[in-house]
PDB file of N, CA and C in Angstrom:
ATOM      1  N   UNK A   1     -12.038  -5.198  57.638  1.00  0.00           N
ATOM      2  CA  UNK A   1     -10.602  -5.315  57.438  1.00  0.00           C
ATOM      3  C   UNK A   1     -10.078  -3.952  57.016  1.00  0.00           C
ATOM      4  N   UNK A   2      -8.875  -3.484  57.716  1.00  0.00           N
ATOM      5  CA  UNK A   2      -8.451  -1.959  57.778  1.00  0.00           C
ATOM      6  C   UNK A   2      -7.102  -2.160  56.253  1.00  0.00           C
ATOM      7  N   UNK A   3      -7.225  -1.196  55.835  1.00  0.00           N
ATOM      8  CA  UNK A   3      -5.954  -1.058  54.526  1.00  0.00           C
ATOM      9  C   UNK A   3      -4.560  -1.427  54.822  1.00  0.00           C
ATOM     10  N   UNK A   4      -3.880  -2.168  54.549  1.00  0.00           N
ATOM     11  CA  UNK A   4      -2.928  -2.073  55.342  1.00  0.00           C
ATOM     12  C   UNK A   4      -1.556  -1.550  54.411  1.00  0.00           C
ATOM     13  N   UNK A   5      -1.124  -0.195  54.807  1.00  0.00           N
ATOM     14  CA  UNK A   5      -0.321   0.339  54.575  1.00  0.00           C
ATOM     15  C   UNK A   5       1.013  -0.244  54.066  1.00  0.00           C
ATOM     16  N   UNK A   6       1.396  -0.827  55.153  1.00  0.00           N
ATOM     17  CA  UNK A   6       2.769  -1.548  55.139  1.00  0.00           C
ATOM     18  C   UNK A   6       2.689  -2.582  53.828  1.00  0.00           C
ATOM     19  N   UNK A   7       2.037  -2.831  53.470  1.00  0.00           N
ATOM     20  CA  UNK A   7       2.195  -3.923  52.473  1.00  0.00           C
ATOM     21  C   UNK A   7       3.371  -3.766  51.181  1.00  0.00           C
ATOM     22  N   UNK A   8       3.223  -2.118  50.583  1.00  0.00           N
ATOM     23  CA  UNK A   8       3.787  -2.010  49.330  1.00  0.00           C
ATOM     24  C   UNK A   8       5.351  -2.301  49.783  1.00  0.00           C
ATOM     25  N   UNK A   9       6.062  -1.983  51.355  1.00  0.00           N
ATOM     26  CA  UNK A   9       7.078  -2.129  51.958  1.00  0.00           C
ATOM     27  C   UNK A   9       7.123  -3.161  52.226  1.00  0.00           C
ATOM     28  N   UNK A  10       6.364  -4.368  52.549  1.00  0.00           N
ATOM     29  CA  UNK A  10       6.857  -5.467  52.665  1.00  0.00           C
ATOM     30  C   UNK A  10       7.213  -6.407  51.867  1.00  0.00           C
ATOM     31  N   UNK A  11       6.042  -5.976  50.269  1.00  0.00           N
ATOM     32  CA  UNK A  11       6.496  -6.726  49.056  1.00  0.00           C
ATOM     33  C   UNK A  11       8.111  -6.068  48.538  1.00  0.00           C
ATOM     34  N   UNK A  12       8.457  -4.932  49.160  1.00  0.00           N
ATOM     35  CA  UNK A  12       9.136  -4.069  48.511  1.00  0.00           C
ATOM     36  C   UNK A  12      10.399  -5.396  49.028  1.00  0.00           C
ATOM     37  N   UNK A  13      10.384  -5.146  50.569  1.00  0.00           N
ATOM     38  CA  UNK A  13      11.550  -6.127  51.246  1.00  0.00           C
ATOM     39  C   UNK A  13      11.913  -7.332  50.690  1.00  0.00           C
ATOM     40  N   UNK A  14      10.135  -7.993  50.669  1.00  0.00           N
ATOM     41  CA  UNK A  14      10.769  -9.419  49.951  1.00  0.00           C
ATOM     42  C   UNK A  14      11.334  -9.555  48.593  1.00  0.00           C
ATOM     43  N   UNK A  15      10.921  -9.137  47.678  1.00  0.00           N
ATOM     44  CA  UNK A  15      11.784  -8.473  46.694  1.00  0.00           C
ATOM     45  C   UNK A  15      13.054  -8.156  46.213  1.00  0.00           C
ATOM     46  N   UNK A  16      13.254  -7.612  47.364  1.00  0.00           N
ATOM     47  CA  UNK A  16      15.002  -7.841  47.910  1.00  0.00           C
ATOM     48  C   UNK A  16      15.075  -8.858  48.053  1.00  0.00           C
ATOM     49  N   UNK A  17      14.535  -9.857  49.137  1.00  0.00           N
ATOM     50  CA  UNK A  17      15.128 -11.148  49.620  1.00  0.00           C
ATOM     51  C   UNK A  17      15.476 -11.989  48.426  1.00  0.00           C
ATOM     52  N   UNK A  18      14.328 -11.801  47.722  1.00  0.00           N
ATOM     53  CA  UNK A  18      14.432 -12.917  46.172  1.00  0.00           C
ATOM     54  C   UNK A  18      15.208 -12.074  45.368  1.00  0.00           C
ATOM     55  N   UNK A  19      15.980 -11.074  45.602  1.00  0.00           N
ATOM     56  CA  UNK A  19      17.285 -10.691  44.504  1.00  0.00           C
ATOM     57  C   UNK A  19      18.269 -11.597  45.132  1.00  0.00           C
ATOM     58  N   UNK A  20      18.064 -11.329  46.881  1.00  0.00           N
ATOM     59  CA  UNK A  20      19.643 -11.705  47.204  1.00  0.00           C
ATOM     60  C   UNK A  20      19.532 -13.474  47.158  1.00  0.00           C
ATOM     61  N   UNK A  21      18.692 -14.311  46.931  1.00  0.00           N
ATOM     62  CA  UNK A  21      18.366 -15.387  47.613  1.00  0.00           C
ATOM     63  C   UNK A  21      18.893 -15.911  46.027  1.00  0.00           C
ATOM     64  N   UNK A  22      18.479 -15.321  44.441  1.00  0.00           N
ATOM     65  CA  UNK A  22      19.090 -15.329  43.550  1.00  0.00           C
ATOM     66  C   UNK A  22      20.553 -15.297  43.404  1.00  0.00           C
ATOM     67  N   UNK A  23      20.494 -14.078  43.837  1.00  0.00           N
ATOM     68  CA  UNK A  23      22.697 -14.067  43.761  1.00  0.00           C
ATOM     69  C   UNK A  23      23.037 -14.997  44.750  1.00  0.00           C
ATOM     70  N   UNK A  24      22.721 -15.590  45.663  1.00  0.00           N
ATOM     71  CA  UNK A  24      22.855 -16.713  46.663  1.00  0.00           C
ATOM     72  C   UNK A  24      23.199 -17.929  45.906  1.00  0.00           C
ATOM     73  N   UNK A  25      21.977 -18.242  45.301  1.00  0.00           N
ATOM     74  CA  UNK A  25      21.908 -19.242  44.686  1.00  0.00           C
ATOM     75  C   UNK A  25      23.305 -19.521  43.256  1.00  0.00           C
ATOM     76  N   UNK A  26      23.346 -18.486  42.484  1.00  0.00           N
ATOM     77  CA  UNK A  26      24.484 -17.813  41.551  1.00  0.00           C
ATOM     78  C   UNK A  26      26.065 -18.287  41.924  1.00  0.00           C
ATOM     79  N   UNK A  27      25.719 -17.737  43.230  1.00  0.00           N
ATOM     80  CA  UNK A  27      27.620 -17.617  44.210  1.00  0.00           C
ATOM     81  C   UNK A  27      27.477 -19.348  44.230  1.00  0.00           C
ATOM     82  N   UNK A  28      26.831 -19.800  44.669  1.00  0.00           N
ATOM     83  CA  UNK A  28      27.057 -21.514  44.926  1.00  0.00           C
ATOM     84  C   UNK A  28      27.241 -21.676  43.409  1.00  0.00           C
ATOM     85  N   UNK A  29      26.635 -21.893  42.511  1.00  0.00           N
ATOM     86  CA  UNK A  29      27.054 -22.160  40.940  1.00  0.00           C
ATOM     87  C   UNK A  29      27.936 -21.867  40.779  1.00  0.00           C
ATOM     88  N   UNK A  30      28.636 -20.720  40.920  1.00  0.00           N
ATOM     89  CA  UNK A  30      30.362 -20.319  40.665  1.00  0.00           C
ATOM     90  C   UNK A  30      31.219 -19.960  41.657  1.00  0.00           C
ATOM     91  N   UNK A  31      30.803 -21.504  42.797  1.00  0.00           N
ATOM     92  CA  UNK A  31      31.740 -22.242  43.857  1.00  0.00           C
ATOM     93  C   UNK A  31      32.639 -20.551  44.710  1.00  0.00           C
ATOM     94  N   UNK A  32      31.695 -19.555  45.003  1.00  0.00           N
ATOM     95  CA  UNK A  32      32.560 -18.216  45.574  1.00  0.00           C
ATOM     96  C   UNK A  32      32.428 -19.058  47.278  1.00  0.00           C
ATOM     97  N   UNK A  33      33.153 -18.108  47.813  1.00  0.00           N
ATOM     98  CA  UNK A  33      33.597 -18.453  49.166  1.00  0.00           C
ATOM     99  C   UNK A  33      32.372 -18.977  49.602  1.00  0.00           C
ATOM    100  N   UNK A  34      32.557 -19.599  50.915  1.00  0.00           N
ATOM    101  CA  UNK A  34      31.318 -19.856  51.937  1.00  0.00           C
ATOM    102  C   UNK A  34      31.471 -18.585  52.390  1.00  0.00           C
ATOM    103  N   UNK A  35      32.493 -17.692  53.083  1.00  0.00           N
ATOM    104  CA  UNK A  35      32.071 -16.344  53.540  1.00  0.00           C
ATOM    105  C   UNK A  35      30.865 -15.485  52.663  1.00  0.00           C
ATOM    106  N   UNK A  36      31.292 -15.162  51.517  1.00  0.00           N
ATOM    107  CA  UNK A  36      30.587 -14.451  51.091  1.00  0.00           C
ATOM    108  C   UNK A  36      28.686 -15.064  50.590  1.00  0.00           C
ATOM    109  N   UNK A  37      29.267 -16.627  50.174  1.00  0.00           N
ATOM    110  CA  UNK A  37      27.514 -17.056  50.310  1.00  0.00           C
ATOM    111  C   UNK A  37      27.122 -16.671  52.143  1.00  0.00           C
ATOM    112  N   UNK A  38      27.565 -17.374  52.639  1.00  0.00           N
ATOM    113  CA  UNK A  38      26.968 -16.735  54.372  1.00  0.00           C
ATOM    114  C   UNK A  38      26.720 -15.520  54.470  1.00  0.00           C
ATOM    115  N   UNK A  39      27.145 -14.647  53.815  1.00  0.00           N
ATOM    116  CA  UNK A  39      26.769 -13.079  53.948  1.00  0.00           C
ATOM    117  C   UNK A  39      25.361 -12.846  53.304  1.00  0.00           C
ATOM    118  N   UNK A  40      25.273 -13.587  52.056  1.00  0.00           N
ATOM    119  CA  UNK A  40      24.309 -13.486  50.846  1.00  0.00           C
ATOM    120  C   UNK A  40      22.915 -14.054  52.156  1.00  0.00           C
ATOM    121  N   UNK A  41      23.124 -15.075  52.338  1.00  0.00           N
ATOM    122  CA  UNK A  41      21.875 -16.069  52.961  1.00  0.00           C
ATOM    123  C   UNK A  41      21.721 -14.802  54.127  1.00  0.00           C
ATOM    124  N   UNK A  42      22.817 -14.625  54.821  1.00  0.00           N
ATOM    125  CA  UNK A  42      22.051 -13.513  56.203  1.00  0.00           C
ATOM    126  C   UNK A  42      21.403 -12.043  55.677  1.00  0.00           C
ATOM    127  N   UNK A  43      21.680 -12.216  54.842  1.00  0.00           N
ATOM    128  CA  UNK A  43      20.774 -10.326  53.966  1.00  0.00           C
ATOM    129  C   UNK A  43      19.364 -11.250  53.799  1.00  0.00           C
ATOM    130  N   UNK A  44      18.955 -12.576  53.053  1.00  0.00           N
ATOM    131  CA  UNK A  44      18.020 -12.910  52.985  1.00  0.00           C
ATOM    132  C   UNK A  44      17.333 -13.195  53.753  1.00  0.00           C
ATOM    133  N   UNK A  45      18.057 -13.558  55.044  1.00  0.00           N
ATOM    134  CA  UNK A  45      17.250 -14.027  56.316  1.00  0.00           C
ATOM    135  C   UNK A  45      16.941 -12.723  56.763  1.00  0.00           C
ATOM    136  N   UNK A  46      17.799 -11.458  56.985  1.00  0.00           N
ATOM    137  CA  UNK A  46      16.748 -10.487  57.585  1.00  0.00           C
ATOM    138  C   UNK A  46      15.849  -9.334  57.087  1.00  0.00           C
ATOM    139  N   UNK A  47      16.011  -9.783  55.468  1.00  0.00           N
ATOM    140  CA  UNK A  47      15.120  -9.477  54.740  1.00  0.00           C
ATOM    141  C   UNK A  47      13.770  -9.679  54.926  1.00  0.00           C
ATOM    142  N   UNK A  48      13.773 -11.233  54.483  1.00  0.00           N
ATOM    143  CA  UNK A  48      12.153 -11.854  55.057  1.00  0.00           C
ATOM    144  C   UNK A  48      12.112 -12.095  56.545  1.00  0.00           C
ATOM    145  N   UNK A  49      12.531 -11.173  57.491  1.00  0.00           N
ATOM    146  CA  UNK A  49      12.595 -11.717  59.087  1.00  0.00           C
ATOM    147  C   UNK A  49      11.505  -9.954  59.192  1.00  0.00           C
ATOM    148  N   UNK A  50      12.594  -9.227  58.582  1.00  0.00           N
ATOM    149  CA  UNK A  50      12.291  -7.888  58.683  1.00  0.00           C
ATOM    150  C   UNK A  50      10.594  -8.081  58.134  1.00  0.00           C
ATOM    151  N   UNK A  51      10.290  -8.229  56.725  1.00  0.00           N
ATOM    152  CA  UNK A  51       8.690  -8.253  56.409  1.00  0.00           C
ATOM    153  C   UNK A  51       8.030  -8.827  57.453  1.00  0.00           C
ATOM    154  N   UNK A  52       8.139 -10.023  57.494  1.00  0.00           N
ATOM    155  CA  UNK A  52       7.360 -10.767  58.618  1.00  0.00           C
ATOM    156  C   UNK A  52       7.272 -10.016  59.783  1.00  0.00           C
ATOM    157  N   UNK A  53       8.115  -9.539  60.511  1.00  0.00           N
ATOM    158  CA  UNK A  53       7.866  -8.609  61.373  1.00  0.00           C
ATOM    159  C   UNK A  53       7.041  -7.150  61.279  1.00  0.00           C
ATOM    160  N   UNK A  54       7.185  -6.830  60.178  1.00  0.00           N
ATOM    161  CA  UNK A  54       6.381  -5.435  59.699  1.00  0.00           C
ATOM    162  C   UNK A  54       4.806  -5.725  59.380  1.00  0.00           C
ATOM    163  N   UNK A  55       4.572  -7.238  58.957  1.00  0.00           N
ATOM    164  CA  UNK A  55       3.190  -7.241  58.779  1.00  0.00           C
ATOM    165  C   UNK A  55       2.504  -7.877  59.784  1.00  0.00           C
ATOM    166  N   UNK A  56       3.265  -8.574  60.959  1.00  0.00           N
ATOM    167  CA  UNK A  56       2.613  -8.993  62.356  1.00  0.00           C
ATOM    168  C   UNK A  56       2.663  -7.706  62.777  1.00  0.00           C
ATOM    169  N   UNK A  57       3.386  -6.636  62.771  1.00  0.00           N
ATOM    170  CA  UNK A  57       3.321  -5.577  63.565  1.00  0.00           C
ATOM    171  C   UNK A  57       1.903  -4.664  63.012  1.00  0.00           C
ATOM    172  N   UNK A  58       1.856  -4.421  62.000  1.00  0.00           N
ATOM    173  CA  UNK A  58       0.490  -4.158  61.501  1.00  0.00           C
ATOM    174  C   UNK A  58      -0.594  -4.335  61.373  1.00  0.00           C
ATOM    175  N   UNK A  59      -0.910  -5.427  61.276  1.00  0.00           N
ATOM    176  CA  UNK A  59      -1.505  -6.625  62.143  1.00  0.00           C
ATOM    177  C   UNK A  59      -2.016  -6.351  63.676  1.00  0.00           C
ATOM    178  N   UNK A  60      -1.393  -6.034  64.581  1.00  0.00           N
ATOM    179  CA  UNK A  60      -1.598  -6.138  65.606  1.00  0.00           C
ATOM    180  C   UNK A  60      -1.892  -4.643  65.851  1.00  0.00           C
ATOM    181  N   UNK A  61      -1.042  -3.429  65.232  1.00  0.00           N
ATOM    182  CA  UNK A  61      -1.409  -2.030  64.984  1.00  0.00           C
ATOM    183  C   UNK A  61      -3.179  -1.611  65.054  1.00  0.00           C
ATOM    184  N   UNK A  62      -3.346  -2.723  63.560  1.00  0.00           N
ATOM    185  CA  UNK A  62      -3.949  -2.046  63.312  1.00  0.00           C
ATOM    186  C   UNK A  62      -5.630  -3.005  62.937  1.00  0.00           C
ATOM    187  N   UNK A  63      -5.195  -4.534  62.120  1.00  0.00           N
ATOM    188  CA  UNK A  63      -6.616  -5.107  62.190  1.00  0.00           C
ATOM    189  C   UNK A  63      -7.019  -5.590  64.107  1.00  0.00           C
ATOM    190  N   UNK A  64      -6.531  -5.762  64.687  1.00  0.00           N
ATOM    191  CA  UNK A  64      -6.932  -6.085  66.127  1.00  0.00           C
ATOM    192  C   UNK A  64      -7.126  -5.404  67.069  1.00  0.00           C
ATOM    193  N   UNK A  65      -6.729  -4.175  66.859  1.00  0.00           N
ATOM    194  CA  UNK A  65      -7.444  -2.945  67.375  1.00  0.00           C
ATOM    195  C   UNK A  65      -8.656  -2.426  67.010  1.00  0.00           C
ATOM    196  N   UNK A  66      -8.571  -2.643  65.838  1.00  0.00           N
ATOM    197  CA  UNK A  66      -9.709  -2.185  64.776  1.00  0.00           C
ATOM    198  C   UNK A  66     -10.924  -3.072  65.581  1.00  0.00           C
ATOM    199  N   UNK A  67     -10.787  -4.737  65.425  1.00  0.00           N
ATOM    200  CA  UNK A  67     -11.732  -5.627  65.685  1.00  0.00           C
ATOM    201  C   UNK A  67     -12.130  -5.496  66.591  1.00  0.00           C
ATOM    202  N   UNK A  68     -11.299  -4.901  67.999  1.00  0.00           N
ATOM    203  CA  UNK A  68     -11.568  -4.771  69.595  1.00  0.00           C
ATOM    204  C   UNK A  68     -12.558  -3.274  69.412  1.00  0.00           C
ATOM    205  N   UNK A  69     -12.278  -2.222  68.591  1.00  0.00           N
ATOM    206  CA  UNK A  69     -12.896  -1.294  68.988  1.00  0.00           C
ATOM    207  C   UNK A  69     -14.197  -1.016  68.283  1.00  0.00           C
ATOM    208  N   UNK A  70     -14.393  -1.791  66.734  1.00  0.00           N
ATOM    209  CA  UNK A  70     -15.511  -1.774  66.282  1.00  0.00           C
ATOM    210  C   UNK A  70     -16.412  -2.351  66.841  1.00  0.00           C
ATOM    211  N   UNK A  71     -16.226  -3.599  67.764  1.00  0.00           N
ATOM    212  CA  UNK A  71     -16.903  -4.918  68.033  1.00  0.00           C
ATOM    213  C   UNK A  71     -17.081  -5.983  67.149  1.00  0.00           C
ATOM    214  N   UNK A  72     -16.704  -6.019  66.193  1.00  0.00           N
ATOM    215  CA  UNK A  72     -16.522  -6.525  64.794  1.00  0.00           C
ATOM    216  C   UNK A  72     -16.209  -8.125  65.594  1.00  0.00           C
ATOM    217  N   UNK A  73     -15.428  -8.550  66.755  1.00  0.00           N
ATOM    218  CA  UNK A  73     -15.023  -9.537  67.135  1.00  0.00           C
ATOM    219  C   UNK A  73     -15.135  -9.537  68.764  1.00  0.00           C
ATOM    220  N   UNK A  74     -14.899 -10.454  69.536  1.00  0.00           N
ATOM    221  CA  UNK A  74     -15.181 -10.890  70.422  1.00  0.00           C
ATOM    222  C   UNK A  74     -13.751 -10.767  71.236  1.00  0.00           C
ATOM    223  N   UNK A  75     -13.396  -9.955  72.708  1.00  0.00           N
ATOM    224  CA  UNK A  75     -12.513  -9.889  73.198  1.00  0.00           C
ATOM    225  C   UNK A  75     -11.458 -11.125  72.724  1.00  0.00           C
ATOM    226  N   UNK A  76     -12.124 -12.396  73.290  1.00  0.00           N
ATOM    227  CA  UNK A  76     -11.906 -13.462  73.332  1.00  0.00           C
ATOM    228  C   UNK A  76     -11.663 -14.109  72.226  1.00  0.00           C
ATOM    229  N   UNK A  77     -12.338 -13.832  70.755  1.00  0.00           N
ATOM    230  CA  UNK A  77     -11.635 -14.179  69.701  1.00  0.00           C
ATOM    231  C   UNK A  77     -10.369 -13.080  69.522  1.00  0.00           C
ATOM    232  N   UNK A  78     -10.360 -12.222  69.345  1.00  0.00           N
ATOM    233  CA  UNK A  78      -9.195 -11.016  69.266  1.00  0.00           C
ATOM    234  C   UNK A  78      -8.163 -11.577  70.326  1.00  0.00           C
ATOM    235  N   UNK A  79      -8.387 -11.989  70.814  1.00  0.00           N
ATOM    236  CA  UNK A  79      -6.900 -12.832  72.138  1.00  0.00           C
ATOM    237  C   UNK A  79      -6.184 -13.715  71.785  1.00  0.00           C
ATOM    238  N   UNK A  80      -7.517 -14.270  71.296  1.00  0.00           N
ATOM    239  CA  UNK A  80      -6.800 -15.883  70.278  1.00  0.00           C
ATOM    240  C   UNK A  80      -6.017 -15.275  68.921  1.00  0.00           C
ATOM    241  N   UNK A  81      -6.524 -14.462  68.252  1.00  0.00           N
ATOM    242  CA  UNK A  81      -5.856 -14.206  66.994  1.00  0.00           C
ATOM    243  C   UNK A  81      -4.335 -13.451  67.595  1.00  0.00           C
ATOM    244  N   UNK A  82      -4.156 -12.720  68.754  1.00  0.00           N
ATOM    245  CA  UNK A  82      -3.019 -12.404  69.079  1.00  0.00           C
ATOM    246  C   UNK A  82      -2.159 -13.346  69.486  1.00  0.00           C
ATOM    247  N   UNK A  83      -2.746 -14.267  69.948  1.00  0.00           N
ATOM    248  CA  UNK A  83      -1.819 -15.186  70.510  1.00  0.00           C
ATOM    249  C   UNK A  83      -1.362 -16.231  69.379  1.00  0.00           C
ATOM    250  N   UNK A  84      -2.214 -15.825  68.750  1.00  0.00           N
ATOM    251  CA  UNK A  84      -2.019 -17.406  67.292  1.00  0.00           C
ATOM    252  C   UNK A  84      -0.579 -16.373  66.605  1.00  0.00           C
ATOM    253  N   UNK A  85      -0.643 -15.466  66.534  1.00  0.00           N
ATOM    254  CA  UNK A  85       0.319 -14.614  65.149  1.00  0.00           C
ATOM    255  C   UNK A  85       1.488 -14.107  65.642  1.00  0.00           C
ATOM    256  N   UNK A  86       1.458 -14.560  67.140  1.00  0.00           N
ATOM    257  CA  UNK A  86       2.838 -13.868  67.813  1.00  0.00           C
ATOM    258  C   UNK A  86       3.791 -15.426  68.038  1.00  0.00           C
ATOM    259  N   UNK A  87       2.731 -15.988  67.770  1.00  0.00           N
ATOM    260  CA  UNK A  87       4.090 -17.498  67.301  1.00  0.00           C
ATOM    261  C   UNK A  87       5.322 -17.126  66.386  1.00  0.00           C
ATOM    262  N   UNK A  88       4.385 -16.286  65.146  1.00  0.00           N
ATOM    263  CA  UNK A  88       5.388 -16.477  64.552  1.00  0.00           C
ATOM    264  C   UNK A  88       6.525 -15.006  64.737  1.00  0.00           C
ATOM    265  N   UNK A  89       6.982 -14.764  65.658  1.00  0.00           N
ATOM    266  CA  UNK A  89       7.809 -13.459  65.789  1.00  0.00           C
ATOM    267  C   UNK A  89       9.296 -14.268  65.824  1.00  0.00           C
TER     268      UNK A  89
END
């Protein structure tokens, strides 16, 4: 299993998400617009859309390359693990 870089940036992102998903939660307690909660929820959605994407992308960078070129895994398992993790894009 290769280091994976991206991580301190992805905890960094979600992090964010759970500030804004907080003040989200806040704005509904003190009844503020639906505009501005809808704004709050879409920073959170591409907050955690954005991580998720940065650690499938790394992921695929970098442990499944790794597995294909060490031999560490089997073409054929390495196909399956690509195909299993790009569900979730």
């Amino acid at each position: 299993m290769s280091v994976h870089t991206s991580h301190p940036d992805i905890i960094k992102r979600l992090k964010r998400a759970a500030g804004h998903l907080k003040s989200t939660i806040q704005m509904l307690e003190d009844e503020k617009t639906c505009l501005n909660v809808a704004q709050q929820l879409f920073a959170v959605e591409r907050a955690i859309m954005t991580a998720k994407r940065t650690l499938i992308y790394d992921h695929l960078d970098h442990c499944l390359e790794d597995a294909l070129h060490d031999g560490h895994e089997s073409t054929e398992e390495t196909l399956g693990q690509f195909k299993e993790i790009t569900k979730y894009l």
